[in-house]
C-alpha atoms as a PDB file:
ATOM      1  CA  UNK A   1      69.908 102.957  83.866  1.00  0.00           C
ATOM      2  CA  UNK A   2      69.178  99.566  85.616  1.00  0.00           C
ATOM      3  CA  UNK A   3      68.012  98.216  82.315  1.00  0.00           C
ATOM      4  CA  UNK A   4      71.193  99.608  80.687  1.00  0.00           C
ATOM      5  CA  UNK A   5      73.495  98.115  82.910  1.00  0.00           C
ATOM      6  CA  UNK A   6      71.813  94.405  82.746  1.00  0.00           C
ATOM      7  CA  UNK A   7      72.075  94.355  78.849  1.00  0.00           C
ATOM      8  CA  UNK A   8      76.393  96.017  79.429  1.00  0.00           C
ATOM      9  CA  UNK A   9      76.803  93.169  81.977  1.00  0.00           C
ATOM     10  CA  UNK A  10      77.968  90.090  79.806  1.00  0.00           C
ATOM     11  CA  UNK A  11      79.960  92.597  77.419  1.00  0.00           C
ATOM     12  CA  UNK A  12      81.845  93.461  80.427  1.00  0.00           C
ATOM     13  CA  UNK A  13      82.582  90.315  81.818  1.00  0.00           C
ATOM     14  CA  UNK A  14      83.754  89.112  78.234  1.00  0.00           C
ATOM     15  CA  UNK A  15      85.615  92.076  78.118  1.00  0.00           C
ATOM     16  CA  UNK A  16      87.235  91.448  81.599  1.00  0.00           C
ATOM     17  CA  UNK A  17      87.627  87.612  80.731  1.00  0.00           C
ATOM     18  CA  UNK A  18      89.854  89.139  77.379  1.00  0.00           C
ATOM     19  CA  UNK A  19      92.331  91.497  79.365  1.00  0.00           C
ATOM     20  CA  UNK A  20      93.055  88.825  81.791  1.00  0.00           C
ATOM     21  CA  UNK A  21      93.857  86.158  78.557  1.00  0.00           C
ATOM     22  CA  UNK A  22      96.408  89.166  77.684  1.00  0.00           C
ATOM     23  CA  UNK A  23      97.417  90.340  81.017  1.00  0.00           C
ATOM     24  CA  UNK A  24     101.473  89.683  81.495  1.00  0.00           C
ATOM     25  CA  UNK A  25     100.786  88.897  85.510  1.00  0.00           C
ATOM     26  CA  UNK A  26     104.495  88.759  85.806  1.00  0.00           C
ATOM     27  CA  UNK A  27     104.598  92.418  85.141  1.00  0.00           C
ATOM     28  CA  UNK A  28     101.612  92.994  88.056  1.00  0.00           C
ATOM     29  CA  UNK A  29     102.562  95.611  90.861  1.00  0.00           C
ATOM     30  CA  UNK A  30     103.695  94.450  94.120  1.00  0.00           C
ATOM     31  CA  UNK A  31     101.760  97.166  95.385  1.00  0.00           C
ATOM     32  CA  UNK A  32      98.651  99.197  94.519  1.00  0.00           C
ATOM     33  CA  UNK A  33      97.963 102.395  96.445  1.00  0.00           C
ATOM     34  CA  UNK A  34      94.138 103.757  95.664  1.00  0.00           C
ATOM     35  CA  UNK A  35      92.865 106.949  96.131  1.00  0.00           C
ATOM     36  CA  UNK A  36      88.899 106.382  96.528  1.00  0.00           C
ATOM     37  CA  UNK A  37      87.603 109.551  95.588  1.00  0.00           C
ATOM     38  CA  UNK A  38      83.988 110.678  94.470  1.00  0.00           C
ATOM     39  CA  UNK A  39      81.265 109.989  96.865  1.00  0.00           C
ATOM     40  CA  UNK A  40      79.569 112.951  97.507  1.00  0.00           C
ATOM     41  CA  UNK A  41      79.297 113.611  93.555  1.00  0.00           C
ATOM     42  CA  UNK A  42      78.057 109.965  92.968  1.00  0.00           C
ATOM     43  CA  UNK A  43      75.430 111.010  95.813  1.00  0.00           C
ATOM     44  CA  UNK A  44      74.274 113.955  93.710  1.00  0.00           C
ATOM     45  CA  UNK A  45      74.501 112.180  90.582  1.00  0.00           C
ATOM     46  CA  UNK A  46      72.796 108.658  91.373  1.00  0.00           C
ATOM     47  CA  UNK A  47      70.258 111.284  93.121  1.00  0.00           C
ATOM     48  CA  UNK A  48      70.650 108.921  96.425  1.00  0.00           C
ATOM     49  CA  UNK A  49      68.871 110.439  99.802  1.00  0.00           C
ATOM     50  CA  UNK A  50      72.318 111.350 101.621  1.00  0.00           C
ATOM     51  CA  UNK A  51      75.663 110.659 101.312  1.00  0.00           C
ATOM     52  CA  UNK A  52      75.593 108.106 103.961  1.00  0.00           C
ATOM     53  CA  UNK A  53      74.097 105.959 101.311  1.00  0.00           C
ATOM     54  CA  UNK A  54      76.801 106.588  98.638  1.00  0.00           C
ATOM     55  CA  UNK A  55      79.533 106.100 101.278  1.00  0.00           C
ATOM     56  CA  UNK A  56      78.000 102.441 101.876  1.00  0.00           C
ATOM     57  CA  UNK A  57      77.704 101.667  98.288  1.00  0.00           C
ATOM     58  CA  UNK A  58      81.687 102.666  98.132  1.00  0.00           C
ATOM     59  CA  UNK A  59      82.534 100.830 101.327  1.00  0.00           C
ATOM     60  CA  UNK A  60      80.981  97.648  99.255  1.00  0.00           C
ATOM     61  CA  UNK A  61      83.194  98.560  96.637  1.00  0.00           C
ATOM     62  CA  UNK A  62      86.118  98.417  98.618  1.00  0.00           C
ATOM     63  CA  UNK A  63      85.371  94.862  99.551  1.00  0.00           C
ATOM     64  CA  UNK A  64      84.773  93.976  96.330  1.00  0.00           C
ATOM     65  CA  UNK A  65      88.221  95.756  95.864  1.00  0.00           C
ATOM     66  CA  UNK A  66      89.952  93.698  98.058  1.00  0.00           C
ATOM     67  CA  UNK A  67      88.873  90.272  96.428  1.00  0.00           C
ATOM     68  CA  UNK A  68      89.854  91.509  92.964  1.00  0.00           C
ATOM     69  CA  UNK A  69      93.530  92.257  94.801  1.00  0.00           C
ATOM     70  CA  UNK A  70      93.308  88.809  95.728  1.00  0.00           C
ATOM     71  CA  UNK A  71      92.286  87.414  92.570  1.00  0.00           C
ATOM     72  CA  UNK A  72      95.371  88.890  90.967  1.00  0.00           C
ATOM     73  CA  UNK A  73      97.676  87.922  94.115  1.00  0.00           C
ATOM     74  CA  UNK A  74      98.651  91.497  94.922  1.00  0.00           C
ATOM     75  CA  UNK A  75     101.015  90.956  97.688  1.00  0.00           C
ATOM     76  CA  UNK A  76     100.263  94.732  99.284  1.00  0.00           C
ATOM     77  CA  UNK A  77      97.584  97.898  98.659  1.00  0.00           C
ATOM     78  CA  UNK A  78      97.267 100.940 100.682  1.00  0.00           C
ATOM     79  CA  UNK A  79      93.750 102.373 100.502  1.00  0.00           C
ATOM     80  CA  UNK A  80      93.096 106.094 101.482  1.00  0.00           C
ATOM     81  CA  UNK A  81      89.637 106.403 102.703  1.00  0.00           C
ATOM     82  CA  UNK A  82      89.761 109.205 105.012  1.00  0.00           C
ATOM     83  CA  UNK A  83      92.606 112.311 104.846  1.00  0.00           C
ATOM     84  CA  UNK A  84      93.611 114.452 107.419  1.00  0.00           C
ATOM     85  CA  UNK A  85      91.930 117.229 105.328  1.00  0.00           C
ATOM     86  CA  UNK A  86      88.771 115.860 105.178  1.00  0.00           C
ATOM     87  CA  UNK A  87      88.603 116.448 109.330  1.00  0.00           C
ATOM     88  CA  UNK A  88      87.425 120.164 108.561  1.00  0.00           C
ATOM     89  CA  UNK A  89      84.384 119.124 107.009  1.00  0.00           C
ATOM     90  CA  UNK A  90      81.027 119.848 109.094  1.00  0.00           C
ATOM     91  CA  UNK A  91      79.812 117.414 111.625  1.00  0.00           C
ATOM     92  CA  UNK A  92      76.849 116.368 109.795  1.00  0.00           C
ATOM     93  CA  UNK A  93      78.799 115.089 106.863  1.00  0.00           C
ATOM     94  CA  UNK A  94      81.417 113.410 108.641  1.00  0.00           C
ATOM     95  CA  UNK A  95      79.465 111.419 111.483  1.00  0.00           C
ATOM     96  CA  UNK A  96      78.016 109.073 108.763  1.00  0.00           C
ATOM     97  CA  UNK A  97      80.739 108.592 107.394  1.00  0.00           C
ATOM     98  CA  UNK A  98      82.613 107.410 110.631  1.00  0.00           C
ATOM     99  CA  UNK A  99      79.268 105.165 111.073  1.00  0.00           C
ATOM    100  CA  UNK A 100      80.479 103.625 107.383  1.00  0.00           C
ATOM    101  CA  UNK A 101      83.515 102.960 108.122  1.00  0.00           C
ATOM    102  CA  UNK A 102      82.647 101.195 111.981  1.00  0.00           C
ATOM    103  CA  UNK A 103      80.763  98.851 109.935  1.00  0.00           C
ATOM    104  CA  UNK A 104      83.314  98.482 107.247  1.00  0.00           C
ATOM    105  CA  UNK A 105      85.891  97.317 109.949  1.00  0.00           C
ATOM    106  CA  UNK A 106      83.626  94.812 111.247  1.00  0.00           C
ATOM    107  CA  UNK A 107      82.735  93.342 108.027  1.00  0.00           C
ATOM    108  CA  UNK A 108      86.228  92.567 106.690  1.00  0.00           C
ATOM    109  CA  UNK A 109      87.386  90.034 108.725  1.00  0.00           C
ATOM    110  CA  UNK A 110      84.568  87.547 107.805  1.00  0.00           C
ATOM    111  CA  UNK A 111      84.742  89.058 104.191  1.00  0.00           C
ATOM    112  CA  UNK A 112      88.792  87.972 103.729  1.00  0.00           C
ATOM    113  CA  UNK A 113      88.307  84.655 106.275  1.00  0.00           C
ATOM    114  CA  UNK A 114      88.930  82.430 103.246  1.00  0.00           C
ATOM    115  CA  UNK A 115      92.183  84.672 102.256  1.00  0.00           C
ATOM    116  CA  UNK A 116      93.974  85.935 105.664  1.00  0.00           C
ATOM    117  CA  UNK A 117      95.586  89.538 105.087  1.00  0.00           C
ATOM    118  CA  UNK A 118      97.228  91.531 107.380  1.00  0.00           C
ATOM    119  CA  UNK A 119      95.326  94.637 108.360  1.00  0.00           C
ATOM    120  CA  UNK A 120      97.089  97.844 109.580  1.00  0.00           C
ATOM    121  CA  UNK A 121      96.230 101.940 109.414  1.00  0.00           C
ATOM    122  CA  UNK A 122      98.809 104.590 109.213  1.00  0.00           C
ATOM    123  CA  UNK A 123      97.586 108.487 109.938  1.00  0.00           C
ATOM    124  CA  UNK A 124      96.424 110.580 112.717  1.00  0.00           C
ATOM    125  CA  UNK A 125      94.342 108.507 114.428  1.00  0.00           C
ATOM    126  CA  UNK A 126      94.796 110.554 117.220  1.00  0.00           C
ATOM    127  CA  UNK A 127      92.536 113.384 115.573  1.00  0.00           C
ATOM    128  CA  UNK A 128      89.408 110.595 115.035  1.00  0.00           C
ATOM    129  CA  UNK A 129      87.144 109.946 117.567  1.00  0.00           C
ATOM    130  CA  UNK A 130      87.274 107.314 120.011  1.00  0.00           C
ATOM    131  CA  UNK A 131      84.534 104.630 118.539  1.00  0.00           C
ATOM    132  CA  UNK A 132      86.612 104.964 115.240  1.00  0.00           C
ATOM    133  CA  UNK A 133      90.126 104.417 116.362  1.00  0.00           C
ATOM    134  CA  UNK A 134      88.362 101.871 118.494  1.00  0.00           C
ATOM    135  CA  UNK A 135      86.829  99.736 115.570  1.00  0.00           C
ATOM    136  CA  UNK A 136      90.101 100.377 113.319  1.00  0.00           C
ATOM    137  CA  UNK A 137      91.943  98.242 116.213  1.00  0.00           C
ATOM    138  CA  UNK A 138      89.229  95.503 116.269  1.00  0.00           C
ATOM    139  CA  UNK A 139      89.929  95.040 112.797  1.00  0.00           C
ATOM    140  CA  UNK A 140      94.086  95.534 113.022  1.00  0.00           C
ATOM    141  CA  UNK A 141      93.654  92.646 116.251  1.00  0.00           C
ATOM    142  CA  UNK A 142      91.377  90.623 114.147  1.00  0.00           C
ATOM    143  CA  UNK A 143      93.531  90.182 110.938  1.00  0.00           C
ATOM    144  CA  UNK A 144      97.288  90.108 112.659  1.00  0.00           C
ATOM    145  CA  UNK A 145      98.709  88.307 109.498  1.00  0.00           C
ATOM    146  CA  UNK A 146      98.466  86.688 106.043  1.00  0.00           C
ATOM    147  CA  UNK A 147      99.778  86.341 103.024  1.00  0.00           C
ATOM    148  CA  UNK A 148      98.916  89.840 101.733  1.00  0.00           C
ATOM    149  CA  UNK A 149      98.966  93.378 103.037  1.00  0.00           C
ATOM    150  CA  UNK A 150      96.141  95.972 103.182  1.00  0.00           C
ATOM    151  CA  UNK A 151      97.193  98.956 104.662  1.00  0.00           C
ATOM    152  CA  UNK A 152      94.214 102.139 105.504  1.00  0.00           C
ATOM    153  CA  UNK A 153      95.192 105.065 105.702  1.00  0.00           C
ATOM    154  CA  UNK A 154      92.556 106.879 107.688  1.00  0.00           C
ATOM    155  CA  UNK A 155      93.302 110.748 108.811  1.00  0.00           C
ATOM    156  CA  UNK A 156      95.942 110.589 106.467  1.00  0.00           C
ATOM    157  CA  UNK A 157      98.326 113.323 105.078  1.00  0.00           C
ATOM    158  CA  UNK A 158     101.322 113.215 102.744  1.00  0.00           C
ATOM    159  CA  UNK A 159     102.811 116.097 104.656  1.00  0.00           C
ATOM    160  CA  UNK A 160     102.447 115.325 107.943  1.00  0.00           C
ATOM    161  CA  UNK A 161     103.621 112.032 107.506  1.00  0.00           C
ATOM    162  CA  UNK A 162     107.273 113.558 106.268  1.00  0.00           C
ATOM    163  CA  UNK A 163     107.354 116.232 109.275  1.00  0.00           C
ATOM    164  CA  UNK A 164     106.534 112.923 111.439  1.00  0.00           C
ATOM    165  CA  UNK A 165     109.240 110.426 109.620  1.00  0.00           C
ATOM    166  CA  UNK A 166     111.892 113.737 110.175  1.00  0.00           C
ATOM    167  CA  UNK A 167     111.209 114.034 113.649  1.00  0.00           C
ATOM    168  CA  UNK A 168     111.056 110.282 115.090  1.00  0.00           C
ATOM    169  CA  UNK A 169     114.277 110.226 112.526  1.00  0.00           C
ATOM    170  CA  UNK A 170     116.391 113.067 114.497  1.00  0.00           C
ATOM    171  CA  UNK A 171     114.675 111.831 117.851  1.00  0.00           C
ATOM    172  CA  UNK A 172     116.724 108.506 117.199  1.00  0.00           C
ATOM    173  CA  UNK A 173     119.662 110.022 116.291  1.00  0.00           C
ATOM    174  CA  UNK A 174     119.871 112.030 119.411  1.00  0.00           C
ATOM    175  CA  UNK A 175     118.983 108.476 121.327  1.00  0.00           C
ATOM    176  CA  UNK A 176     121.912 107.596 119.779  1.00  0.00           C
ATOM    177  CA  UNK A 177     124.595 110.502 120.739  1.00  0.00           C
ATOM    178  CA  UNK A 178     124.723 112.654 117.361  1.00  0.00           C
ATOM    179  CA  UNK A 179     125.074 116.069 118.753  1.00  0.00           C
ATOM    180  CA  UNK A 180     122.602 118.585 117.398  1.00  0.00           C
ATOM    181  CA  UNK A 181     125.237 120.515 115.963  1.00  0.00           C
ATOM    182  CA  UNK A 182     125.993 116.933 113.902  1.00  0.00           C
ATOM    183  CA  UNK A 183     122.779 116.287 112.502  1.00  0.00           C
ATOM    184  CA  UNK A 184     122.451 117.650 109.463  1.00  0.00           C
ATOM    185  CA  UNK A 185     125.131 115.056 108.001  1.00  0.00           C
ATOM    186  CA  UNK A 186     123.289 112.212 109.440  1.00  0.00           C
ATOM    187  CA  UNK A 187     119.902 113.051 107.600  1.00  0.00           C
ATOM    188  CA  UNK A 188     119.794 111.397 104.439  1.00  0.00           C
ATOM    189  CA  UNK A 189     116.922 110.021 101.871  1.00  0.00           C
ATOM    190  CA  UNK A 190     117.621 106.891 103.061  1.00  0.00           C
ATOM    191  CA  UNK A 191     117.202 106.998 107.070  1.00  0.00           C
ATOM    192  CA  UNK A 192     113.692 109.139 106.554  1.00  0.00           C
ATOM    193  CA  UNK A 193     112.604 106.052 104.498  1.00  0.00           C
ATOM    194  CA  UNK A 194     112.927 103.722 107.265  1.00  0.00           C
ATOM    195  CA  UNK A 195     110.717 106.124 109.579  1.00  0.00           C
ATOM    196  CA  UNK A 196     107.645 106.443 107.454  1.00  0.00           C
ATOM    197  CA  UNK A 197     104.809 104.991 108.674  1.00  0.00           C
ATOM    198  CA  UNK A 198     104.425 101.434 106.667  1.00  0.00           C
ATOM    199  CA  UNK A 199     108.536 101.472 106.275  1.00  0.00           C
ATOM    200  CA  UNK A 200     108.901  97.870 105.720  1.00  0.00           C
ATOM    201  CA  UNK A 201     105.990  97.799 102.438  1.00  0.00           C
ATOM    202  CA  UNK A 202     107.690  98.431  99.378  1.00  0.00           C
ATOM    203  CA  UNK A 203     107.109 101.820  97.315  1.00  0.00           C
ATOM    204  CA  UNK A 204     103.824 101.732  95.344  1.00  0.00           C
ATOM    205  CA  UNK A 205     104.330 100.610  91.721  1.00  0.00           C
ATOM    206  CA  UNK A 206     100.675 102.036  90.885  1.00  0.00           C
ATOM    207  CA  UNK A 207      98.452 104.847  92.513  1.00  0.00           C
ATOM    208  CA  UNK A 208      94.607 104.849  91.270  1.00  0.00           C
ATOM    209  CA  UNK A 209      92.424 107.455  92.047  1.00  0.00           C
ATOM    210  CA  UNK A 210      88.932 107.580  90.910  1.00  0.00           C
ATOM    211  CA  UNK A 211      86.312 110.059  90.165  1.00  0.00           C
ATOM    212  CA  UNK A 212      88.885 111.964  87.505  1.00  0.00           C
ATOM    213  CA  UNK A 213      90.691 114.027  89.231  1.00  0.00           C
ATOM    214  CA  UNK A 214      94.255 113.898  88.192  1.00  0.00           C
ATOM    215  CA  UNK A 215      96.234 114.386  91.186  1.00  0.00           C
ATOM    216  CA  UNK A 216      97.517 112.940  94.287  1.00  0.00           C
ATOM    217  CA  UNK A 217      96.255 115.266  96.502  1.00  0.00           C
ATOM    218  CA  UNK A 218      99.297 114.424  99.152  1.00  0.00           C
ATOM    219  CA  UNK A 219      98.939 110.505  99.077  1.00  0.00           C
ATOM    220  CA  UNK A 220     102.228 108.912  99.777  1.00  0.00           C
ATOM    221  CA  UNK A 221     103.981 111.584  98.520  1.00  0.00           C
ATOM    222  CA  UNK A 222     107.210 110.214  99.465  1.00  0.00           C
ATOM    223  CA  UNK A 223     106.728 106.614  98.469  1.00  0.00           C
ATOM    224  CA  UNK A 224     105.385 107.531  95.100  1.00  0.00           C
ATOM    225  CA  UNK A 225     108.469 109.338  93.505  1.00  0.00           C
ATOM    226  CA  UNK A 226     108.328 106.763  91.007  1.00  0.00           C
ATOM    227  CA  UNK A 227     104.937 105.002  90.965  1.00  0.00           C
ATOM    228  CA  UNK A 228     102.523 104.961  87.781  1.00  0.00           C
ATOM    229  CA  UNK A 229      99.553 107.042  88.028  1.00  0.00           C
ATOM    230  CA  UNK A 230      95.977 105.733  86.730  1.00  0.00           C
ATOM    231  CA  UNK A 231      93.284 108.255  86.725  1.00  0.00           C
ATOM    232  CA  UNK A 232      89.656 106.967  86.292  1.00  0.00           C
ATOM    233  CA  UNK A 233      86.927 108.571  85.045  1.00  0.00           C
ATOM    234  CA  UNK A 234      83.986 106.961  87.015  1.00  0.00           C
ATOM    235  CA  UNK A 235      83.069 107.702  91.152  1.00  0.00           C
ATOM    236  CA  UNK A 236      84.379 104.925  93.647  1.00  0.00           C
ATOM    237  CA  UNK A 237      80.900 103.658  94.038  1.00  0.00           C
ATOM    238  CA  UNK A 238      80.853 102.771  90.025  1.00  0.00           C
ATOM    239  CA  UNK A 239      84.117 101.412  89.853  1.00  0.00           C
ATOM    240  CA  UNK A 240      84.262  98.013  88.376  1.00  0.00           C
ATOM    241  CA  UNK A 241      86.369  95.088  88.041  1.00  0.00           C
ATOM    242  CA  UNK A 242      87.053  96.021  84.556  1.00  0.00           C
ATOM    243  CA  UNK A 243      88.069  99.510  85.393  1.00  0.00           C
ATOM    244  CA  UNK A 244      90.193  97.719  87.834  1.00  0.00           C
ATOM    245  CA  UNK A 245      91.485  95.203  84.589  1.00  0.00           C
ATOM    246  CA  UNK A 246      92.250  98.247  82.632  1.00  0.00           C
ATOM    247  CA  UNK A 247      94.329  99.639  84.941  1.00  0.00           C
ATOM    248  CA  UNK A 248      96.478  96.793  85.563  1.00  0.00           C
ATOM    249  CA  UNK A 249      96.592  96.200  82.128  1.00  0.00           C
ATOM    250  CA  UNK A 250      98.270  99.189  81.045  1.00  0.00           C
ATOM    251  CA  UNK A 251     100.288  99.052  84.072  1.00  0.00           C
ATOM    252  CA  UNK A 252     101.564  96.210  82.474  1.00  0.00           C
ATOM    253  CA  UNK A 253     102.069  97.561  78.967  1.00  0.00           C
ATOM    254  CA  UNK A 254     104.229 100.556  80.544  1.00  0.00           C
ATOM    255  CA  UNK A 255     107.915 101.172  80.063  1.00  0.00           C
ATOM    256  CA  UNK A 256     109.304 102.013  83.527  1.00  0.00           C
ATOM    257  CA  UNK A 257     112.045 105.081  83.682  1.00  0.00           C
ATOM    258  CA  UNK A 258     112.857 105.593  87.323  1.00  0.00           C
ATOM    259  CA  UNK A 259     114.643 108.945  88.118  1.00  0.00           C
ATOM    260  CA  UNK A 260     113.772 109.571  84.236  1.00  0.00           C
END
């Protein structure tokens, strides 16, 4: 496999090196959500010890990720690496994966020093434990601002974060004197919006999610009425730059309908 992947190398790179020739960058979304989905399988697949190791090789990834963003000048990407769903898994495989993602946190601020982004995590962090949240705020502390956006979305659920955007949104009406009785004609698309939890990041124009599965799975459910979907074949440990290229690439090449 090794030997296999040495000989596809330069093909890919002259491969990547072609798309971005033809790549229309003024048609590049403003903002990239990614569902990185597939590490347990990769695990089995690659035939690695535990899953701990698969979950580093994907936490790589998403550095690697985050440079390609930057390459490109992606002003914003939301990265799902933890759902609220996933908290129901046993102990034993969620522990290293917590581990990962301490370590992830306190990588990225040396990994992006040469390209400040602003760093912040939307979810139930209440639900994680204490060293998590803990690390995820290190990291939000350490990387305040910048020209880009990378928002995590760690304990994460479409769902919840509608029930939550509806009840801070008739909690502030109240604050404001609607009577209860009057609420229902002050709820509107438009006053939910500004109560999600990253309000003030535009709508995704693309969602990716790896591994092949072709569905959302609750991700931004809201924001993504109208986003493209790109569904990738390979695990998030295998994903590559190009994979990355080819998604942008017929992003690009897409005829936009919204409402349509």
């Amino acid at each position: 496999m090794k030997v296999k992947e040495t000989i596809k190398r330069p093909l890919y790179r002259a491969y990547e090196r072609r798309i971005l020739q033809h790549l229309d960058r003024s048609r590049l979304p403003r903002h990239i959500g990614v569902i990185h989905d597939g590490h347990r399988r990769y695990a089995r697949t690659e035939g690695l010890p535990d899953y701990a190791s698969s979950y580093r090789v994907g936490m790589a990834k998403f550095v690697e990720f985050l440079g390609w963003a930057e390459e490109l000048q992606i002003p914003a990407v939301t990265c799902w690496l933890l759902s609220k769903e996933n908290l129901s898994r046993p102990a034993e495989e969620l522990e290293p994966y917590y581990d990962v993602l301490v370590e992830l946190f306190a990588r990225i601020p040396d990994a992006l020093a040469e390209h400040p982004v602003a760093v912040r995590f939307i979810g139930s962090l209440d639900l994680l434990p204490d060293h998590l949240v803990d690390a995820a705020k290190r990291l939000q502390e350490a990387c305040p601002t910048g020209a880009r956006r990378v928002t995590i979305a760690l304990g994460y659920a479409g769902r919840q974060e509608i029930v939550d955007a509806a009840r801070e949104l008739v909690g502030s009406l109240l604050d404001e004197g609607v009577l209860p009785e009057e609420l229902p004609a002050h709820i509107d698309a438009d006053g939910l919006a500004k109560h999600m939890y990253a309000a003030d990041l535009p709508d995704p124009d693309l969602v990716i999610r790896t591994s092949g599965e072709a569905r959302l799975s609750g991700f931004l459910l809201w924001q993504s009425a109208y986003a493209e979907y790109a569904f990738v074949d390979v695990f998030w440990p295998a994903f590559r730059r190009v994979d990355f290229l080819r998604a942008l690439r017929d992003f690009t090449q897409r005829e936009r309908r919204f409402g349509k």
